[in-house]
Protein backbone atom coordinates (compact mmCIF):
# COMPACT_ATOMS: atom_id res chain seq x y z
CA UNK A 1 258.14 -6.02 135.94
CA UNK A 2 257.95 -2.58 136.84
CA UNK A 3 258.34 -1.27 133.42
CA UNK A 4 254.98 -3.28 132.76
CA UNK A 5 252.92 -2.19 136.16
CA UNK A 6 253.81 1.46 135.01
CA UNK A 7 252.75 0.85 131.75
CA UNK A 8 249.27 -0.31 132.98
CA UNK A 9 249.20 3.02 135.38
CA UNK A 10 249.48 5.49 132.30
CA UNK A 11 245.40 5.30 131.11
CA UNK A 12 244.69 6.10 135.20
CA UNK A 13 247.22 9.11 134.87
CA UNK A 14 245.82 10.59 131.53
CA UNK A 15 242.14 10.31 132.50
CA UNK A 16 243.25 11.41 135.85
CA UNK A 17 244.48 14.59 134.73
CA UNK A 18 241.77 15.08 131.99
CA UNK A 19 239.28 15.32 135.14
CA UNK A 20 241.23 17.63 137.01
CA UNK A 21 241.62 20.03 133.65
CA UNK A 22 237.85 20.14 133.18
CA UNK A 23 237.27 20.45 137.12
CA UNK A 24 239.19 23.53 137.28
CA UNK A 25 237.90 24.31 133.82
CA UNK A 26 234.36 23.90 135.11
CA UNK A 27 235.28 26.34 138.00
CA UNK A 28 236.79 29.05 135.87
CA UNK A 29 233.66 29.02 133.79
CA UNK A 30 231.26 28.93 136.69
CA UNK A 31 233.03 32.26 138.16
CA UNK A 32 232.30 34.07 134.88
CA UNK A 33 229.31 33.11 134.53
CA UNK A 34 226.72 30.53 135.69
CA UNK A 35 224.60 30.34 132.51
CA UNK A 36 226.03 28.52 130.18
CA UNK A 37 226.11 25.42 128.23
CA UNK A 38 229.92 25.55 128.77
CA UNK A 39 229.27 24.97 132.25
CA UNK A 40 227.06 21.95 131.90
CA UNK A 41 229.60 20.29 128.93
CA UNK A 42 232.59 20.54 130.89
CA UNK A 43 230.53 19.47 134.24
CA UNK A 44 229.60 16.25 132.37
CA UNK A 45 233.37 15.25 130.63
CA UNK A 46 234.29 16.02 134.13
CA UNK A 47 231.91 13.30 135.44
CA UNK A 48 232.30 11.01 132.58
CA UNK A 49 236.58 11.52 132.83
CA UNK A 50 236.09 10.72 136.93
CA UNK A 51 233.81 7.61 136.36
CA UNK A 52 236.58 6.32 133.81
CA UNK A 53 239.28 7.06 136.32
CA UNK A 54 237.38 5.57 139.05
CA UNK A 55 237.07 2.68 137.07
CA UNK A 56 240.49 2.32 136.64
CA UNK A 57 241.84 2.42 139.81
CA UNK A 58 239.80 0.18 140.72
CA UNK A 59 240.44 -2.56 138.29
CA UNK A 60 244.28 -1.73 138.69
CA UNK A 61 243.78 -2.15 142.82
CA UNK A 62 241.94 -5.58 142.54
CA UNK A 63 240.06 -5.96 145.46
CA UNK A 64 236.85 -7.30 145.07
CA UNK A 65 234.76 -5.62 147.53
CA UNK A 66 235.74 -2.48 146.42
CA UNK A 67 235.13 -3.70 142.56
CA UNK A 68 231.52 -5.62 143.72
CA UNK A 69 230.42 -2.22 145.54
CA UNK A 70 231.35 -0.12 142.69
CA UNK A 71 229.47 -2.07 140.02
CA UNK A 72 226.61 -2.53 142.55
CA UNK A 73 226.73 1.49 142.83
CA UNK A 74 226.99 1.82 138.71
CA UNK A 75 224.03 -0.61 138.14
CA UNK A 76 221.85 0.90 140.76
CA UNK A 77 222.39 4.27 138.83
CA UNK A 78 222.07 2.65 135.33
CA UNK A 79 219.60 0.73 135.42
CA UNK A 80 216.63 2.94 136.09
CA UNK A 81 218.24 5.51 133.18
CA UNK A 82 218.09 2.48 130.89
CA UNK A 83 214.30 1.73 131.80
CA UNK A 84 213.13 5.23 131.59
CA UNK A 85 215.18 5.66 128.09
CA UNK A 86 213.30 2.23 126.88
CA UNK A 87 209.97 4.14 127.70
CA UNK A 88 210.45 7.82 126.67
CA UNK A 89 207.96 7.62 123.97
CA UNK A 90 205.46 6.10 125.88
CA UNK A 91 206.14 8.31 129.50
CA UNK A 92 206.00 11.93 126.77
CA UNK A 93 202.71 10.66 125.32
CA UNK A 94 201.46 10.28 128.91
CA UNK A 95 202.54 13.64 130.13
CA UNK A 96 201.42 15.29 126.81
CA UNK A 97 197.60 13.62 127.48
CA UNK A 98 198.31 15.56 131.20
CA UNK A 99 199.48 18.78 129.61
CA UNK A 100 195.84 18.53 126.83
CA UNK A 101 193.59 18.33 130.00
CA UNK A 102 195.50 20.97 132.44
CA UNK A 103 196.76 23.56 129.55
CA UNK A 104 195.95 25.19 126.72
CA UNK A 105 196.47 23.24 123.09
CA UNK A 106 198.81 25.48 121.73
CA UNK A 107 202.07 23.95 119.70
CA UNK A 108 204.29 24.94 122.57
CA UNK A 109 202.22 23.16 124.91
CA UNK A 110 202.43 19.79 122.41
CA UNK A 111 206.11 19.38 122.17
CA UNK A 112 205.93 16.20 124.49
CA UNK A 113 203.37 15.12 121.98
CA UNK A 114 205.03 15.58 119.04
CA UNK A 115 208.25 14.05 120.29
CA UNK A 116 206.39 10.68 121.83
CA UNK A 117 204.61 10.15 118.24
CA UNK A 118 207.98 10.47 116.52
CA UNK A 119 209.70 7.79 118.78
CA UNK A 120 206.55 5.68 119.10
CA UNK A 121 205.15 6.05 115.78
CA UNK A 122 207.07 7.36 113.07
CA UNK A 123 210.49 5.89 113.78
CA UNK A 124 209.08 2.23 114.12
CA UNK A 125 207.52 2.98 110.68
CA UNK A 126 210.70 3.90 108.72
CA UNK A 127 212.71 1.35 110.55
CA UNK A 128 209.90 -1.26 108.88
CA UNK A 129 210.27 0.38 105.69
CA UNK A 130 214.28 0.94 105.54
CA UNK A 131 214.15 -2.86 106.37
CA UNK A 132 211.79 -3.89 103.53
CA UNK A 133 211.76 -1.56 100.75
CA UNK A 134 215.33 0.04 101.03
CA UNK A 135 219.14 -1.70 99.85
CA UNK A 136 221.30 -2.32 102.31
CA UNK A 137 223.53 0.56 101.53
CA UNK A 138 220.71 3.41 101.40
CA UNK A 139 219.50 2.32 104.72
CA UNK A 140 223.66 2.66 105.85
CA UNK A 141 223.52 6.17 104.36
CA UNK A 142 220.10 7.14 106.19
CA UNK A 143 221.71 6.38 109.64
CA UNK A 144 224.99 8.00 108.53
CA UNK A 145 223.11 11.11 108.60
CA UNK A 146 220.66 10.30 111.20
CA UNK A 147 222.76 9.19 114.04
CA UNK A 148 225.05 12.18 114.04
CA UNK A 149 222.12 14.72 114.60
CA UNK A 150 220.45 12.81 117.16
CA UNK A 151 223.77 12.52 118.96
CA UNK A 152 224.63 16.31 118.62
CA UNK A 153 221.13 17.66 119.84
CA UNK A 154 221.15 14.69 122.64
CA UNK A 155 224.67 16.45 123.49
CA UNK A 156 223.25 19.86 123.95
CA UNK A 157 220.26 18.57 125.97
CA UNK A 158 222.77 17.09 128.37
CA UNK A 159 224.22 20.12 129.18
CA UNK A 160 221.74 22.31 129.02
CA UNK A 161 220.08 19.95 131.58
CA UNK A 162 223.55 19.58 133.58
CA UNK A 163 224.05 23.55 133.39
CA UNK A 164 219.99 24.58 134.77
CA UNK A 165 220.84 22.03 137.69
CA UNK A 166 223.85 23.76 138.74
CA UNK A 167 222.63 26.92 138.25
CA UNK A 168 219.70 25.55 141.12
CA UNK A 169 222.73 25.42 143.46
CA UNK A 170 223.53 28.87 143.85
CA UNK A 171 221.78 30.84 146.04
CA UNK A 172 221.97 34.49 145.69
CA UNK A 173 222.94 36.74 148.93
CA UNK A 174 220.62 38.98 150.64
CA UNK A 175 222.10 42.60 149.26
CA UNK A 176 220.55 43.66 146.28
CA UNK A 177 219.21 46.31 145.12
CA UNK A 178 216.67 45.46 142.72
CA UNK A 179 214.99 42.44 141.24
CA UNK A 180 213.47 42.72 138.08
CA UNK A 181 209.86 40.38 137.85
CA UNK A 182 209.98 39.48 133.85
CA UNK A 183 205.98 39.37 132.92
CA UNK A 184 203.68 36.47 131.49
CA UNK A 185 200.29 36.42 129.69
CA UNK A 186 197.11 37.77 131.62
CA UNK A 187 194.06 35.84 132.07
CA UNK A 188 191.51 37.19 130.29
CA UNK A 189 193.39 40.25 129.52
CA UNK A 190 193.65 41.79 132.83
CA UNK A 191 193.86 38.78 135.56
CA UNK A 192 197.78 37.25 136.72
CA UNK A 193 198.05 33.71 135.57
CA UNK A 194 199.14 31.74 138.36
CA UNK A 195 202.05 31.03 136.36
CA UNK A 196 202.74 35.15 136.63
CA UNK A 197 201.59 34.93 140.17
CA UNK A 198 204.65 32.34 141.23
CA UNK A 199 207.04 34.58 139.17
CA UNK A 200 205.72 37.80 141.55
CA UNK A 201 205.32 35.57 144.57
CA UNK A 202 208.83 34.14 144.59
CA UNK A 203 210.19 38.13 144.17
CA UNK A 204 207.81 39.43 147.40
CA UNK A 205 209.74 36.12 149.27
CA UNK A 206 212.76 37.23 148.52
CA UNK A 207 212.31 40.90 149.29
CA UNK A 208 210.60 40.65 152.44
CA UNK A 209 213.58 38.13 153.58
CA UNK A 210 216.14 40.57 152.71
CA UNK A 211 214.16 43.25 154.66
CA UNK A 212 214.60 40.89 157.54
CA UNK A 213 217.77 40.45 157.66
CA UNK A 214 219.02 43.87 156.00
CA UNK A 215 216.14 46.20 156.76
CA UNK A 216 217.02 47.45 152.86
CA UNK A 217 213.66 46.30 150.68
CA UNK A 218 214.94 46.07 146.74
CA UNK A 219 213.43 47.89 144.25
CA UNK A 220 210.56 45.53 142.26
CA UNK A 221 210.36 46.61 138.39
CA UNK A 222 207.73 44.79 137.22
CA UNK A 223 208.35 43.90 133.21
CA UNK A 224 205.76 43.34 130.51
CA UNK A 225 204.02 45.18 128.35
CA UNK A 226 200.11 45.44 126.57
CA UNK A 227 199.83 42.10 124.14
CA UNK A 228 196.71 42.45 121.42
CA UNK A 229 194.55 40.47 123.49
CA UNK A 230 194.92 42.32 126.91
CA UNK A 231 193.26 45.15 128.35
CA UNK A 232 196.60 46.49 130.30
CA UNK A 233 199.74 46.23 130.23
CA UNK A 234 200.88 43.02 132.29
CA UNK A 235 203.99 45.43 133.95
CA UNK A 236 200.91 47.40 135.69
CA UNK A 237 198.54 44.29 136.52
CA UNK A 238 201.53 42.74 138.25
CA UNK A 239 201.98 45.57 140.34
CA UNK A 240 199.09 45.84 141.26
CA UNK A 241 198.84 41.96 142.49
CA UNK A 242 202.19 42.80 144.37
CA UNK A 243 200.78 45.36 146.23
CA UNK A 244 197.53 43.71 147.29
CA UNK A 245 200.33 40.72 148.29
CA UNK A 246 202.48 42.63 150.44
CA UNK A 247 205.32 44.55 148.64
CA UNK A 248 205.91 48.29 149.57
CA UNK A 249 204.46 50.78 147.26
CA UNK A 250 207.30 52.79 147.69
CA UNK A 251 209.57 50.51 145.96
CA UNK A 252 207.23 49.57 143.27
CA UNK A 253 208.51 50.71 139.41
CA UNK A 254 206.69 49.32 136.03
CA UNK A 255 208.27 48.99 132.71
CA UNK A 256 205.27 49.04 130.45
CA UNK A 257 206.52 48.59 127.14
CA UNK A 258 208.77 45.56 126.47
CA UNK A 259 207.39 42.38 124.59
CA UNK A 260 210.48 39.96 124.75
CA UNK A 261 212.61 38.66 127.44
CA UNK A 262 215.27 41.06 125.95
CA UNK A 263 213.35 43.93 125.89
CA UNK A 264 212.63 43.26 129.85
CA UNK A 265 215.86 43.75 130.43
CA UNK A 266 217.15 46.64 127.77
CA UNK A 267 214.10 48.76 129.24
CA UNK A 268 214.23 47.48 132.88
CA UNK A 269 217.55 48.39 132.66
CA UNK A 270 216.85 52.36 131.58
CA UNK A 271 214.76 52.72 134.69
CA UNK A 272 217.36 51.62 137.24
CA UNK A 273 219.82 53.53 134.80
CA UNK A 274 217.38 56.65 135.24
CA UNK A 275 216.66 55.78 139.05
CA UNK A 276 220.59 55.94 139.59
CA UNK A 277 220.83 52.58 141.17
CA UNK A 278 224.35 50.15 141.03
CA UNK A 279 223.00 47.43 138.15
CA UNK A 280 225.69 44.97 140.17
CA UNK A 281 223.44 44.72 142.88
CA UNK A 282 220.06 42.70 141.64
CA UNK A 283 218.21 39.48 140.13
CA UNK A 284 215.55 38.55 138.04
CA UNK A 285 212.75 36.65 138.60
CA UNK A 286 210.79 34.10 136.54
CA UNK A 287 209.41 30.53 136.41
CA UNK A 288 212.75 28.49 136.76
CA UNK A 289 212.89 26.50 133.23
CA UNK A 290 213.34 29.71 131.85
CA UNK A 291 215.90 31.41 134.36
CA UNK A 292 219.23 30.21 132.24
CA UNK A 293 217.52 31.96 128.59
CA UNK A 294 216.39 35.08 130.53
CA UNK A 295 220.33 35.22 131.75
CA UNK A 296 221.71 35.33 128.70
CA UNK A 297 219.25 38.09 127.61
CA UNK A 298 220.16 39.97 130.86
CA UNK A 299 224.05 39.30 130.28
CA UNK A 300 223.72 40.33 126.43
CA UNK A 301 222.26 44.18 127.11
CA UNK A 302 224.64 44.83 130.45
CA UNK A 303 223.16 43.24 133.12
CA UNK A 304 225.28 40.86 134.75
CA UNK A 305 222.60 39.31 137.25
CA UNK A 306 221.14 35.57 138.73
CA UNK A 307 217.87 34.39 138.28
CA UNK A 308 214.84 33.84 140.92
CA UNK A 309 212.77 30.72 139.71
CA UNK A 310 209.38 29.94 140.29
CA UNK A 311 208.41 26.45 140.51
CA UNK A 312 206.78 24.68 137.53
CA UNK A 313 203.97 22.24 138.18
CA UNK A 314 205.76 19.01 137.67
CA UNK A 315 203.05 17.84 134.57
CA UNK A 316 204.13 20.93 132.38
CA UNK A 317 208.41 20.55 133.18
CA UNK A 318 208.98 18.04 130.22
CA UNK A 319 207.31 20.86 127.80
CA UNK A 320 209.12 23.63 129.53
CA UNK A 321 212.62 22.02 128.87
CA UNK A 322 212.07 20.76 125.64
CA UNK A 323 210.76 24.44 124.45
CA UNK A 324 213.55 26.26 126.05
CA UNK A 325 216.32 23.90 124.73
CA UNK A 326 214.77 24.56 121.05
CA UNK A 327 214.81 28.53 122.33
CA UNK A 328 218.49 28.27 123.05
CA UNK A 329 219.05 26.60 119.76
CA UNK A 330 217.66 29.01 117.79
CA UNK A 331 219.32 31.78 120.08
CA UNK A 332 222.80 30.24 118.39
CA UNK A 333 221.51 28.74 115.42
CA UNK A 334 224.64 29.87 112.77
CA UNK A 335 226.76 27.72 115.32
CA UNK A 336 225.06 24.54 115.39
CA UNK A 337 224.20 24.89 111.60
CA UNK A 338 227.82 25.34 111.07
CA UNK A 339 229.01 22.77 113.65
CA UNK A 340 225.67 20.29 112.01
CA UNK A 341 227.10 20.68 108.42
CA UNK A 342 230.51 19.85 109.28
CA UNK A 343 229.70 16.62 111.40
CA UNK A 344 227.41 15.71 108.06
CA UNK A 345 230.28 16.47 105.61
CA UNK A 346 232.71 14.52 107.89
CA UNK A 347 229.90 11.24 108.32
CA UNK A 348 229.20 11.62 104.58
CA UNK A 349 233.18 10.66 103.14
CA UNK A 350 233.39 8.49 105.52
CA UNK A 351 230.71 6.50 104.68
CA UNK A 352 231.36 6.85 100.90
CA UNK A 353 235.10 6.14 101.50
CA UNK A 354 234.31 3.12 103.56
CA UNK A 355 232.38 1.60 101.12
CA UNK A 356 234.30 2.02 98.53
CA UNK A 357 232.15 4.80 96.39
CA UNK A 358 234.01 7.23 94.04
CA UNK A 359 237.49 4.73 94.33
């Protein structure tokens, strides 16, 4: 008998210690550096190992309360995931017919659009078609190579998701030195977008709070430089909004020549160089979907900093996330096209040795 009730306590035990491993994983990770989609994929086996091990314990303990409140918990949780999952293509089209009247009708600003057609649309199409038109076997190959990709970049978008949350939770202390404001399109060449605006505005916060509380006032290097269609470079129209908003002239520097995220930081980061101040000691500040890219851009030319983030109106999130998932992609895209083609080669076999092809 007690060869048997220790038998059943082994799967607790091994998920058990799975979830402490990618805990203190997680932590590790998070002390090195909290942007990363490291973060957010061992923060998720972490939850998924505890749920199991929850589970577990208490089907192993028996005792119905505890097993009716923890399903009642679960389906609370699930159930309005499963409805909003049933109506993704139908809740993007929405907020794409938001984003059409509020923003601009460039591609970026469509990706909800494109995305809610392709789920609403064109998969019900192909599934009619596979169904009709298509052997049995073709349609088994289509979702052998189907499935896997849609589970890979569903994955990603987990943590990336799981890894911008947590990086929400931090909350930098009030002793730096600089914070550098990364720049945005101007309004008709020469006006801040309120979009740019939030970006300075959440900066000036910041500063003036530190003041407070330190009486030091950081540094402000305001980042962007002249695009084709503006009349100035957006490093000097920011600073000049800052000023007429409350930040000290004295502590005022523009970089007026970068036009990437990475160039922000490379030349930002020869102006504090030049200005003889500790790089330890400082932020950046943008709109908040696109705090965890702008880290890694910071991290990659020396610049191991947090992020300030500006809210996003709520309509124009969904587009936000989606573009700066694709962004990070394409930031690592030998990786995933090696890590793609092997999951493909690996699906492929096994569907030809399965059914018997090539034997």
């Amino acid at each position: 008998m007690s060869t048997t009730n220790n038998t059943n306590y082994w799967p607790l035990y091994i998920l058990a210690i799975l979830t402490i491993v990618c805990i203190g994983l997680l932590v590790v990770s998070l002390k090195q550096n909290k942007f990363r989609l490291l973060n957010g994929v061992l923060a998720n086996f972490s939850v998924i190992f505890g749920g199991m091990t929850l589970l577990v314990a208490i089907e192993l303990l028996n005792v119905f309360w505890l097993s009716t409140t923890f399903y009642i918990i679960l389906m609370i949780i699930l159930i309005p995931i499963a409805i909003i999952y049933s109506l993704l293509g139908i809740l993007l089209l929405w907020n794409a017919f938001t984003v059409w009247r509020r923003e601009s009708h460039t591609l970026g600003n469509m990706l909800t659009l494109v995305i809610g057609l392709l789920i609403v649309v064109v998969l019900p199409i192909m599934q009619t078609i596979d169904n009709r038109f298509l052997s049995h076997q073709t349609v088994g190959l289509y979702i052998t190579l189907v499935n896997p990709i849609i589970f890979y970049l569903g994955f990603w978008f987990l943590a990336f998701i799981t890894s911008f949350i947590m990086t929400r939770l931090f909350r930098p202390k009030y002793n730096k030195d600089y914070i550098i404001i990364l720049g945005a399109g101007l309004l008709n060449g020469k006006d801040v977008s309120p979009l740019l605006a939030s970006r300075i505005q959440v900066a000036l916060d910041f500063a003036q709070k530190q003041a407070d509380k330190t009486q030091k006032y950081p540094r402000l290097i305001f980042s962007g430089g002249q695009g084709g269609d503006e009349l100035l470079p957006e490093g000097e129209a920011m600073a000049a909004y800052a000023k007429a908003h409350g930040a000290r002239p004295d502590r005022i520097l523009i970089e007026n020549q970068s036009k990437t995220t990475y160039e922000n930081m490379m030349f930002s980061k020869k102006i504090l160089t030049d200005q003889d101040v500790d790089l330890t000691k400082g932020l950046f500040a943008t709109s908040d979907y696109h705090t965890f890219r702008a880290a890694g851009y910071a991290r990659l030319v020396g610049l191991n900093i947090d992020g300030l983030g500006a809210k996003t109106s709520r309509f124009f999130i969904p587009n936000a996330f989606i573009r700066e998932y694709i962004a990070l992609l394409a930031n690592h895209k030998m990786f995933h096209a090696i890590c793609l083609t092997l999951i493909l080669l690996v699906s492929i076999i096994s569907f030809f040795v399965g059914n018997g092809i090539f034997l």
